[in-house]
PDB file of N, CA and C in Angstrom:
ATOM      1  N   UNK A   1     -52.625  15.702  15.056  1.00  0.00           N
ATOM      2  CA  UNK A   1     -52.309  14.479  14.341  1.00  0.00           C
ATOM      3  C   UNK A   1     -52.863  13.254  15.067  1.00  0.00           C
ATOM      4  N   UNK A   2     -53.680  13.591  16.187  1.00  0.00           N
ATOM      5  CA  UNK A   2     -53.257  12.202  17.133  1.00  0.00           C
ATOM      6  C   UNK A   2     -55.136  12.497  17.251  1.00  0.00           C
ATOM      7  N   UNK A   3     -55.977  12.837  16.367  1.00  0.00           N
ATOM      8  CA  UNK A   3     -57.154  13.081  16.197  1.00  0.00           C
ATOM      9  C   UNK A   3     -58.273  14.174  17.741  1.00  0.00           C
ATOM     10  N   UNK A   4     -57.167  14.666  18.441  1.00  0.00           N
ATOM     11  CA  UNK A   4     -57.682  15.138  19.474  1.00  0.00           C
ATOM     12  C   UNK A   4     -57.840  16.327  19.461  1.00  0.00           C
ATOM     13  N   UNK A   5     -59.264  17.306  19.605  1.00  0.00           N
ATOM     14  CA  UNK A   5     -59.947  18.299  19.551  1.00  0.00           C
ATOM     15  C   UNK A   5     -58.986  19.302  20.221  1.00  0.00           C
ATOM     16  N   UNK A   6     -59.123  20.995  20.300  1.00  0.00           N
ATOM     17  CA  UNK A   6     -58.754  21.431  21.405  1.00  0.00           C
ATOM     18  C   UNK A   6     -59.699  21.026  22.743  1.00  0.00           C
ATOM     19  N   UNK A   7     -60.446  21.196  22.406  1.00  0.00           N
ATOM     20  CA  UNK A   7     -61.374  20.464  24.116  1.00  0.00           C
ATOM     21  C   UNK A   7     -60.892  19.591  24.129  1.00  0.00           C
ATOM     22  N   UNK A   8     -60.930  18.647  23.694  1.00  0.00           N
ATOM     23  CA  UNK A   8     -60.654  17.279  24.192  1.00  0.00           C
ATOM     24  C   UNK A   8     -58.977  17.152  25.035  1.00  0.00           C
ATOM     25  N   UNK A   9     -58.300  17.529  24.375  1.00  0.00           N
ATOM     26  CA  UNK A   9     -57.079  18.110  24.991  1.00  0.00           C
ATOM     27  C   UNK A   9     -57.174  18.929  26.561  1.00  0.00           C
ATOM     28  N   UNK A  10     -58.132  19.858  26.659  1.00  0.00           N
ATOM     29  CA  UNK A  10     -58.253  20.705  27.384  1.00  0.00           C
ATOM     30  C   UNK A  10     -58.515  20.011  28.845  1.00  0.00           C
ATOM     31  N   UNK A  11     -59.554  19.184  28.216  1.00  0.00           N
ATOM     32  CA  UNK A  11     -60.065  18.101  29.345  1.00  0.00           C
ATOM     33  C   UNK A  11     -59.165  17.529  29.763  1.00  0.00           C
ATOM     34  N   UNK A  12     -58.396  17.178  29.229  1.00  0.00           N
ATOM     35  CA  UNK A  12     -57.389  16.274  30.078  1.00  0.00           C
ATOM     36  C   UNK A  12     -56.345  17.102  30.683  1.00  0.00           C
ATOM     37  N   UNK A  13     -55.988  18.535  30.537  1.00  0.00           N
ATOM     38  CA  UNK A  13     -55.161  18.794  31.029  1.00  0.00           C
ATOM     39  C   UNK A  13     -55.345  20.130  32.369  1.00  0.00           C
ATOM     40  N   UNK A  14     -57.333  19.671  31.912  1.00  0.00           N
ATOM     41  CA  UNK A  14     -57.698  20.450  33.124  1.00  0.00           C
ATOM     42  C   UNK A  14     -57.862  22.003  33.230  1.00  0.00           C
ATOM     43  N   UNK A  15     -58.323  22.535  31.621  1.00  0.00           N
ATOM     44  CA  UNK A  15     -58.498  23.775  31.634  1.00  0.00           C
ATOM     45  C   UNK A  15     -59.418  23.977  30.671  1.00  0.00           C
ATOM     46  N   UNK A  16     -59.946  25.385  29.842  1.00  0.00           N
ATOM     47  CA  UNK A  16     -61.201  25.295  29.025  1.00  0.00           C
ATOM     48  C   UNK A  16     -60.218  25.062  27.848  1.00  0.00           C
ATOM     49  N   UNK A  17     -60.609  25.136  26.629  1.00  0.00           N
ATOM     50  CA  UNK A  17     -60.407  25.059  25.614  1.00  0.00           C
ATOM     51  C   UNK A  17     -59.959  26.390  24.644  1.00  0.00           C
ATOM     52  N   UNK A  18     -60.674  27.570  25.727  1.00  0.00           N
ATOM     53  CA  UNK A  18     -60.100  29.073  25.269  1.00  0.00           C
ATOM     54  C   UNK A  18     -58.843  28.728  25.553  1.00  0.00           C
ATOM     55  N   UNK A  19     -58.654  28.905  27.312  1.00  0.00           N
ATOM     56  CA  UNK A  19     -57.118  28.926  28.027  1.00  0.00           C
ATOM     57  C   UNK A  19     -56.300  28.125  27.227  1.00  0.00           C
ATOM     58  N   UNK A  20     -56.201  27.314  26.589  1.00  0.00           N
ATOM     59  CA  UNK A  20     -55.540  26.005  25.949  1.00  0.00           C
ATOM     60  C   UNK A  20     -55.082  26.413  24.471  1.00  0.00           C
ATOM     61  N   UNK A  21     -55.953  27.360  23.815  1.00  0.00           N
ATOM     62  CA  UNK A  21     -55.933  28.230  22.638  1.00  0.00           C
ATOM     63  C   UNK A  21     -54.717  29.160  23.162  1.00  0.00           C
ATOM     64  N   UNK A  22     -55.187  29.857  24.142  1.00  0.00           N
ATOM     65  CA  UNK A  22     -54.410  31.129  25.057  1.00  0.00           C
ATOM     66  C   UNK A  22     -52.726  30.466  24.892  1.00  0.00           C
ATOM     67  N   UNK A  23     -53.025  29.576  25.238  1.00  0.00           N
ATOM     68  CA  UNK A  23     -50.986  28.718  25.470  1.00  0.00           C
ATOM     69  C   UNK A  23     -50.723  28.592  23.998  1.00  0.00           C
ATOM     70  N   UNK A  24     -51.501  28.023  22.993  1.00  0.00           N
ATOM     71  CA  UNK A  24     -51.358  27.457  21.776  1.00  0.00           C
ATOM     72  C   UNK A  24     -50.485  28.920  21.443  1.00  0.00           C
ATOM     73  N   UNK A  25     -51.157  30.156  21.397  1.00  0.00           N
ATOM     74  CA  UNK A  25     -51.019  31.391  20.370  1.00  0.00           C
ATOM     75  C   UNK A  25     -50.145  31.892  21.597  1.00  0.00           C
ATOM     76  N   UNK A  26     -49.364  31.473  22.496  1.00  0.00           N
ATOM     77  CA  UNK A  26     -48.363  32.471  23.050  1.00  0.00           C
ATOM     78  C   UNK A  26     -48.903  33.579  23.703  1.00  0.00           C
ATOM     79  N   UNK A  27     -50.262  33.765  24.190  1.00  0.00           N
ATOM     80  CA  UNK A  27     -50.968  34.870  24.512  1.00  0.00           C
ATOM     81  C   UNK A  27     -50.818  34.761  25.978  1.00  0.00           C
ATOM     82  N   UNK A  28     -50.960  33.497  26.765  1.00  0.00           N
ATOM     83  CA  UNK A  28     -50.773  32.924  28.264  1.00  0.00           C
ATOM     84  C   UNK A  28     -49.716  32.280  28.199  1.00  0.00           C
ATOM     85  N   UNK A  29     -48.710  32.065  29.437  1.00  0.00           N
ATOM     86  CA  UNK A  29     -47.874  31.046  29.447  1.00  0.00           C
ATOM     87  C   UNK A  29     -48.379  30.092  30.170  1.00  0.00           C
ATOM     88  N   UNK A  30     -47.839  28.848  29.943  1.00  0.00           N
ATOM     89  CA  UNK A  30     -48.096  27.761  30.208  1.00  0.00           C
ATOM     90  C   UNK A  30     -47.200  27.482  31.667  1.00  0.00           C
ATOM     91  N   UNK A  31     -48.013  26.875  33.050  1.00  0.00           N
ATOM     92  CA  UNK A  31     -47.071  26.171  33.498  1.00  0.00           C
ATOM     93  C   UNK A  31     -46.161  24.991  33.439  1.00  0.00           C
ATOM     94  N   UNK A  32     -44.850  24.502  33.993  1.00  0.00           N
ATOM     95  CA  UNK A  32     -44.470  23.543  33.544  1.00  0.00           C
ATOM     96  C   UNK A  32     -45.321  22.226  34.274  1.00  0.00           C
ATOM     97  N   UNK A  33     -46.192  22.475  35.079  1.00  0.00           N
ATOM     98  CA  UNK A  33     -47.043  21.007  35.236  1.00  0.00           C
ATOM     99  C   UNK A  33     -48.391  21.290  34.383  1.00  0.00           C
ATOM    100  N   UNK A  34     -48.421  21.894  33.776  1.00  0.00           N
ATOM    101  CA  UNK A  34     -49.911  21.637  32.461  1.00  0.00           C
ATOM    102  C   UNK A  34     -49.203  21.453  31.430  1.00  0.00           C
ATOM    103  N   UNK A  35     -47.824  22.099  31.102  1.00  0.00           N
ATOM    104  CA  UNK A  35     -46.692  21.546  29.920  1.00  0.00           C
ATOM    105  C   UNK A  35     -46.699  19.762  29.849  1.00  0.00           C
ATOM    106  N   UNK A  36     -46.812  19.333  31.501  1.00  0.00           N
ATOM    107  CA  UNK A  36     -46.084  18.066  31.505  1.00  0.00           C
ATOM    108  C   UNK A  36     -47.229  17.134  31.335  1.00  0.00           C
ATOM    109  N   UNK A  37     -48.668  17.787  31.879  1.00  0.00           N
ATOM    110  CA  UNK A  37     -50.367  17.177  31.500  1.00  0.00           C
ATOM    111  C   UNK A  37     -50.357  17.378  29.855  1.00  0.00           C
ATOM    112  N   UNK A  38     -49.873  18.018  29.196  1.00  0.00           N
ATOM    113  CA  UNK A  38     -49.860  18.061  27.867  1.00  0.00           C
ATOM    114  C   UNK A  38     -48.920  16.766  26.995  1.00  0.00           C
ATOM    115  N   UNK A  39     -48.116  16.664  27.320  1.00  0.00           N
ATOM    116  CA  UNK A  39     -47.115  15.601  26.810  1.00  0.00           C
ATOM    117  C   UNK A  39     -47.865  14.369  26.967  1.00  0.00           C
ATOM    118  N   UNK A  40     -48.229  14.012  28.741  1.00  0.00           N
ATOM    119  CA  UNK A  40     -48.755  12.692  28.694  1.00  0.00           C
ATOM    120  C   UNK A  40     -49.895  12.593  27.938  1.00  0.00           C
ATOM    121  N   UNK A  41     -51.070  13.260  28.068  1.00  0.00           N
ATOM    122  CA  UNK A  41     -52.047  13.400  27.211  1.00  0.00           C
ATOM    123  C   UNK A  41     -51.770  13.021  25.680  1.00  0.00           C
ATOM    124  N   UNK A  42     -50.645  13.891  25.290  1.00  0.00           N
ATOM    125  CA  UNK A  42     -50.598  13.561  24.020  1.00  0.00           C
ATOM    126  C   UNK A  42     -49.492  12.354  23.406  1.00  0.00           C
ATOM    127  N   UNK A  43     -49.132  12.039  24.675  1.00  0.00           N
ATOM    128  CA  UNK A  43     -48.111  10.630  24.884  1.00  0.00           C
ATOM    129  C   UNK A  43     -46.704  11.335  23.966  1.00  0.00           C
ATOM    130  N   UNK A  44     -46.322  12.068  24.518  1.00  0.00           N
ATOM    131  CA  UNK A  44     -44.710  12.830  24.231  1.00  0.00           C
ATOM    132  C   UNK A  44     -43.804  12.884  24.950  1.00  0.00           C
ATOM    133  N   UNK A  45     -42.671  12.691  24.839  1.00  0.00           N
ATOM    134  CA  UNK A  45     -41.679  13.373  25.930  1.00  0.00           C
ATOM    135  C   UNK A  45     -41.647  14.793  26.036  1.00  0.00           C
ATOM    136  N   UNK A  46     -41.826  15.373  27.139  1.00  0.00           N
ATOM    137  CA  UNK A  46     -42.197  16.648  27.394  1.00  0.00           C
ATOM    138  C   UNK A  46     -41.120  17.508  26.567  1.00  0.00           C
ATOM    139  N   UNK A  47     -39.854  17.312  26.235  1.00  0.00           N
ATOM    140  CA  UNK A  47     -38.973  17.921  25.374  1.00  0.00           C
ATOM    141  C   UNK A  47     -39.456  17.901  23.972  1.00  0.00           C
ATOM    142  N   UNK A  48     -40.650  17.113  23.827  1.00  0.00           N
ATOM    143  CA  UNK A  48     -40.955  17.245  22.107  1.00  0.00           C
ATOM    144  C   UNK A  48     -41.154  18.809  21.880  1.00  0.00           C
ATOM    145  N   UNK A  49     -41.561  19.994  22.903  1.00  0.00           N
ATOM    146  CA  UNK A  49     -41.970  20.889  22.657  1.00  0.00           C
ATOM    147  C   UNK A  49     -40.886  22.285  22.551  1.00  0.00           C
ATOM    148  N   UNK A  50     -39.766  21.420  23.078  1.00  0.00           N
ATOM    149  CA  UNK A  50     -38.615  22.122  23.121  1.00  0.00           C
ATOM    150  C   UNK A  50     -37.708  21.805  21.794  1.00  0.00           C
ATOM    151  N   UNK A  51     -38.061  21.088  20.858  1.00  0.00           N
ATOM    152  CA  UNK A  51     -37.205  20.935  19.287  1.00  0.00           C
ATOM    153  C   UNK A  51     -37.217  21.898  18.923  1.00  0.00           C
ATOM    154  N   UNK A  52     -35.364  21.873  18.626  1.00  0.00           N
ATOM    155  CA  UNK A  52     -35.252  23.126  17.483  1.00  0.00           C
ATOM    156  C   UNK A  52     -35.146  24.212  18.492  1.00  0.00           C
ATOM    157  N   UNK A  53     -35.111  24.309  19.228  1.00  0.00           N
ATOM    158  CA  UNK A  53     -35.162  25.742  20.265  1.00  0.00           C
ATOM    159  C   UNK A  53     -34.203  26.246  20.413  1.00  0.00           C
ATOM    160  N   UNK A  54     -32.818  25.420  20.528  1.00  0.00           N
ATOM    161  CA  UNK A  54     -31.422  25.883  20.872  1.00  0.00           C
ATOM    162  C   UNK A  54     -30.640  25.959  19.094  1.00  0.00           C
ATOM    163  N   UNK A  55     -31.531  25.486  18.099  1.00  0.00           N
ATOM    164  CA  UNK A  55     -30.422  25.425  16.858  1.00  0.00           C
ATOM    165  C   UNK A  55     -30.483  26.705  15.928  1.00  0.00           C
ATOM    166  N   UNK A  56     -29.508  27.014  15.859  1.00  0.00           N
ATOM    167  CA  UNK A  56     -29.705  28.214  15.080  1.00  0.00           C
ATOM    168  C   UNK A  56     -30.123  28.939  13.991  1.00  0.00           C
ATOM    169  N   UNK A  57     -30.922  29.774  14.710  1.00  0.00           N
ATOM    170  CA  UNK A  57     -32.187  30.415  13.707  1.00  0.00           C
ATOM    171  C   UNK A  57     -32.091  30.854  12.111  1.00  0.00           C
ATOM    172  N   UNK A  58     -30.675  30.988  11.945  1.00  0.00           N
ATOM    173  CA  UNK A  58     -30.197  31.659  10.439  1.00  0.00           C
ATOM    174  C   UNK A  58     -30.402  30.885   9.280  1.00  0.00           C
ATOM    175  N   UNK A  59     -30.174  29.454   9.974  1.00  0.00           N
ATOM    176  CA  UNK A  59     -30.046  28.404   9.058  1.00  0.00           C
ATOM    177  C   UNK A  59     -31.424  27.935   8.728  1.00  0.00           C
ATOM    178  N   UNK A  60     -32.129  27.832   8.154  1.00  0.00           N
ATOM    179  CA  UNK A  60     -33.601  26.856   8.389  1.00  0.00           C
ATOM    180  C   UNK A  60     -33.401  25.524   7.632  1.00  0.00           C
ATOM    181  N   UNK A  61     -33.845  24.381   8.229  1.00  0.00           N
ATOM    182  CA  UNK A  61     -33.071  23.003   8.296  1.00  0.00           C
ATOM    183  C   UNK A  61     -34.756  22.497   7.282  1.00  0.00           C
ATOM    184  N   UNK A  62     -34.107  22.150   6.296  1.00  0.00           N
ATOM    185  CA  UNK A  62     -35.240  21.387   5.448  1.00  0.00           C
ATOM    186  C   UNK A  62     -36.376  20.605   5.775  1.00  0.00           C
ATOM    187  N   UNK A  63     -36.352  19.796   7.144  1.00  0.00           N
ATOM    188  CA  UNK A  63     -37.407  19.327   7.449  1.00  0.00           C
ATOM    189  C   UNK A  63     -38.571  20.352   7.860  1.00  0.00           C
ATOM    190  N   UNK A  64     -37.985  21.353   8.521  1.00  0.00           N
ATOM    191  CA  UNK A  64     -39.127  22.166   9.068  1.00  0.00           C
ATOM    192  C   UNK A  64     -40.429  22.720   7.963  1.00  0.00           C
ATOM    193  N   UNK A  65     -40.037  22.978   6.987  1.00  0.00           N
ATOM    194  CA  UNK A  65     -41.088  22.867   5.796  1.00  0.00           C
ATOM    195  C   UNK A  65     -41.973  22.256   5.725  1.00  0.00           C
ATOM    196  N   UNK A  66     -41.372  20.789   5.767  1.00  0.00           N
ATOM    197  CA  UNK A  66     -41.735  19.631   5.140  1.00  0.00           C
ATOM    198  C   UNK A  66     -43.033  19.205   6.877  1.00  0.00           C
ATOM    199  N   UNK A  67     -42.427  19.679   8.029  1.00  0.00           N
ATOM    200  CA  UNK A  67     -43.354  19.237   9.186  1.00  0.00           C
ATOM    201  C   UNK A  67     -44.121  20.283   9.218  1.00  0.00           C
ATOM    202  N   UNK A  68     -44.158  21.072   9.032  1.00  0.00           N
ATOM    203  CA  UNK A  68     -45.117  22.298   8.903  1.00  0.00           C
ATOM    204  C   UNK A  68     -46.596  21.718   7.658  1.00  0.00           C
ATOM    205  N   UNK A  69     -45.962  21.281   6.539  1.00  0.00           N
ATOM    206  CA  UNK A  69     -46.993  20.925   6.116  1.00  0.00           C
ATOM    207  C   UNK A  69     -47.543  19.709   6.101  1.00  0.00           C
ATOM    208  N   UNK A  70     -46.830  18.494   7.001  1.00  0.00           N
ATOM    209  CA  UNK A  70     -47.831  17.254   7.163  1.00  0.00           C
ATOM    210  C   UNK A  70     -48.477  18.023   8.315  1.00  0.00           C
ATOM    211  N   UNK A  71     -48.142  18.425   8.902  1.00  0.00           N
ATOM    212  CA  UNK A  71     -49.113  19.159  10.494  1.00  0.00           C
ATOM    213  C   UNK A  71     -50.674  20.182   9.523  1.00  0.00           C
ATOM    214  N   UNK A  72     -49.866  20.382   8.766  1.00  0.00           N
ATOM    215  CA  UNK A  72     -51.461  21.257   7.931  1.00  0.00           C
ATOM    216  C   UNK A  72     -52.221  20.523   6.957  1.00  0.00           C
ATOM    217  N   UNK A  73     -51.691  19.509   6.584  1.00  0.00           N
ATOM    218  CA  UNK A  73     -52.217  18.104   5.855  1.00  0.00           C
ATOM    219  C   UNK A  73     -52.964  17.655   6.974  1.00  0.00           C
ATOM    220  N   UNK A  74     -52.464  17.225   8.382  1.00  0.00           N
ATOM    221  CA  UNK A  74     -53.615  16.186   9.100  1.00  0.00           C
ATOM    222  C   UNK A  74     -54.744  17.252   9.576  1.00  0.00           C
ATOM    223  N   UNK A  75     -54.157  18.504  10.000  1.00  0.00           N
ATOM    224  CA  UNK A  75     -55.156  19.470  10.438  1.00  0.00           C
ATOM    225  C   UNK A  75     -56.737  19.604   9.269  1.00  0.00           C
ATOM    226  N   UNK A  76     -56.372  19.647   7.678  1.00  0.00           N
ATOM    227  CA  UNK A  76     -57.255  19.447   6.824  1.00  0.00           C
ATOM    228  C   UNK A  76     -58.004  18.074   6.731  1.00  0.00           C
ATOM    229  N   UNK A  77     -57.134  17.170   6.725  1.00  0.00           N
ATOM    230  CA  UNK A  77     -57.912  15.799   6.650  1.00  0.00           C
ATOM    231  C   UNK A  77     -58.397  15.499   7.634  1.00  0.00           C
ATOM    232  N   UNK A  78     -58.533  16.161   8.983  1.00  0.00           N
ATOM    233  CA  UNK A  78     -59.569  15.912   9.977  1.00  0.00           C
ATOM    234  C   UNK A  78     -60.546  16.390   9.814  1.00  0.00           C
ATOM    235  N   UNK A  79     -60.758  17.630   9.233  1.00  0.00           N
ATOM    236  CA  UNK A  79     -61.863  18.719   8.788  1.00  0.00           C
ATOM    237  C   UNK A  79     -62.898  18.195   7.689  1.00  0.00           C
ATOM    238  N   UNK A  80     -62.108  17.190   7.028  1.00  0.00           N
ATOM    239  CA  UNK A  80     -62.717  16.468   5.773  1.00  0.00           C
ATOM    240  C   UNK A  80     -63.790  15.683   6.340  1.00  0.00           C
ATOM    241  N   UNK A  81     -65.316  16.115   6.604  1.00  0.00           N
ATOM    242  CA  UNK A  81     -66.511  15.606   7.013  1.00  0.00           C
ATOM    243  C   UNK A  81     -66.669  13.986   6.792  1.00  0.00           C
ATOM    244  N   UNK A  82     -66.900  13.620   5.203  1.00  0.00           N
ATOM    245  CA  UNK A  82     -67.240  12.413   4.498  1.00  0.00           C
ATOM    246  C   UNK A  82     -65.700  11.449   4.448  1.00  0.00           C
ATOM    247  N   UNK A  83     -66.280  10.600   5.369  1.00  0.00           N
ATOM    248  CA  UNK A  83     -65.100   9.633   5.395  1.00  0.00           C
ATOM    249  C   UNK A  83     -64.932   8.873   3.659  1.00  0.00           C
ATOM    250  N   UNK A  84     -65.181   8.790   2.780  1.00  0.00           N
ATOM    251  CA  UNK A  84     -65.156   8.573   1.541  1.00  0.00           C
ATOM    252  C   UNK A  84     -63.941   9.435   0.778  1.00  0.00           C
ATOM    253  N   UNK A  85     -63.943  10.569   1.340  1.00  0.00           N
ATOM    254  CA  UNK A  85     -63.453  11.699   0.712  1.00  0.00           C
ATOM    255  C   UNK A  85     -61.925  11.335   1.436  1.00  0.00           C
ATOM    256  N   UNK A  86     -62.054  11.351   2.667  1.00  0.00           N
ATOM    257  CA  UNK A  86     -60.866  10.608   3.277  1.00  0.00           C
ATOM    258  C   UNK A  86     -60.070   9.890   2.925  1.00  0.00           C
ATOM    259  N   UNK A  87     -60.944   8.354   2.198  1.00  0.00           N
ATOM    260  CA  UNK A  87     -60.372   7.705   2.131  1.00  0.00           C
ATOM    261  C   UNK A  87     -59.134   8.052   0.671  1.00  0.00           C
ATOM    262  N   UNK A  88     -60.056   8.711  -0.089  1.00  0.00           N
ATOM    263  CA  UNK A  88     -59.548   8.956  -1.767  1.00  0.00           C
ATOM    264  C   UNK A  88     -58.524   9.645  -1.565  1.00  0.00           C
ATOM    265  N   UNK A  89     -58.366  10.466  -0.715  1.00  0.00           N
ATOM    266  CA  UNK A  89     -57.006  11.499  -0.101  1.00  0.00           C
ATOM    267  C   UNK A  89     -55.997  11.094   0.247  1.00  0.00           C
ATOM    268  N   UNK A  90     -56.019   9.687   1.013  1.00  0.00           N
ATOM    269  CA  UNK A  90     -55.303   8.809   1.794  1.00  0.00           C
ATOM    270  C   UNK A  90     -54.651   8.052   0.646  1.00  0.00           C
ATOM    271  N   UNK A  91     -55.660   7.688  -0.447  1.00  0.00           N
ATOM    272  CA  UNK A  91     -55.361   6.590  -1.656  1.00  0.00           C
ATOM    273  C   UNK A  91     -54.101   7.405  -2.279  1.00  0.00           C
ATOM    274  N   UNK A  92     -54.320   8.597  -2.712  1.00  0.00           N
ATOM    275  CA  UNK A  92     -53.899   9.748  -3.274  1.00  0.00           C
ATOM    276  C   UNK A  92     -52.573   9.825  -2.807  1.00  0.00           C
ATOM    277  N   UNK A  93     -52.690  10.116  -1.618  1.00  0.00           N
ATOM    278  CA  UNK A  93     -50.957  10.210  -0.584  1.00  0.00           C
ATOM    279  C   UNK A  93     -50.234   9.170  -1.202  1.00  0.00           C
ATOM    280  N   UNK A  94     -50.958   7.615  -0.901  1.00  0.00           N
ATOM    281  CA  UNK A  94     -50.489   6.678  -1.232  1.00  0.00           C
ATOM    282  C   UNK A  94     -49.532   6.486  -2.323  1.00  0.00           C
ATOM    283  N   UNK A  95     -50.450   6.719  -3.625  1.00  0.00           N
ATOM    284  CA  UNK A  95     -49.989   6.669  -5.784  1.00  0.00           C
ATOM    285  C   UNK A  95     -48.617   7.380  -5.127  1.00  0.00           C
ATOM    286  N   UNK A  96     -48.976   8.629  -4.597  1.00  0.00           N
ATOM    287  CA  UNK A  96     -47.904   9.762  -4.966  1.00  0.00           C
ATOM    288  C   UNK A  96     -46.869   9.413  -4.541  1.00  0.00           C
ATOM    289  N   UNK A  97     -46.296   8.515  -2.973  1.00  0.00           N
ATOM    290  CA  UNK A  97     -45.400   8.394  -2.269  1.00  0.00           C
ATOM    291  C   UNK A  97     -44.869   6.918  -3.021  1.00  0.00           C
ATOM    292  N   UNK A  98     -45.538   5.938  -3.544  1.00  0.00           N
ATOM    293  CA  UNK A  98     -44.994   5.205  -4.195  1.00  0.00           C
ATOM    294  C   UNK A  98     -44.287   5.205  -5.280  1.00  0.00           C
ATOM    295  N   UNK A  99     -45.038   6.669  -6.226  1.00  0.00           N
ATOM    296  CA  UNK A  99     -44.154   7.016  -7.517  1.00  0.00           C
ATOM    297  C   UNK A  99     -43.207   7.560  -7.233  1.00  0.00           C
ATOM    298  N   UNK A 100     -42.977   8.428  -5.998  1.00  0.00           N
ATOM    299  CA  UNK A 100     -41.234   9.136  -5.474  1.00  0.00           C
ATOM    300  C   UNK A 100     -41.567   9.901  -6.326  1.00  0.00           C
ATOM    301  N   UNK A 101     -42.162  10.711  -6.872  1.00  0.00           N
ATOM    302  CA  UNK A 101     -42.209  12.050  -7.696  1.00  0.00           C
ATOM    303  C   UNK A 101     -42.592  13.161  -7.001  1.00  0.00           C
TER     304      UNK A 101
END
């Protein structure tokens, strides 16, 4: 969301961009001082990564849907090459969130 590559990320936290994938997919663990190069990098409180961890799993709490898919909304609209196309997407968000429909 914060327009930063996995490399670009990587770079700052001082590892390749595989290894950084490796933490993403749970395949490597992460230490807690590249956890804590991750937060500042991405300007978080290092607990942003800990939401939701302790609340219980049975229930699923309505936002999580709803953040799951602005996180796959910005992931697409970065991918969107032609800033034109961007913009009409953005316009689009716009109509829709003003009509509340």
């Amino acid at each position: 969301m914060l327009g930063l590559s996995q490399h670009e990320l990587a770079l700052h936290i001082g590892v390749t961009y595989q290894q950084l994938h490796k933490y993403e997919a749970a395949i490597n663990r992460i230490s807690a001082a590249k956890l804590f190069r991750c937060a500042q990098a991405l300007g978080a409180p290092v607990d942003f990564f800990f939401a939701g961890l302790f609340e219980d799993r049975t229930e699923s709490t309505p936002e999580a849907p709803r953040q799951r898919l602005a996180l796959e909304l910005s992931r697409n609209f970065n991918e969107i090459v032609k800033p034109q196309h961007q913009q009409a997407l953005a316009e689009l968000a716009r109509v829709l969130a003003r009509r509340g429909e």
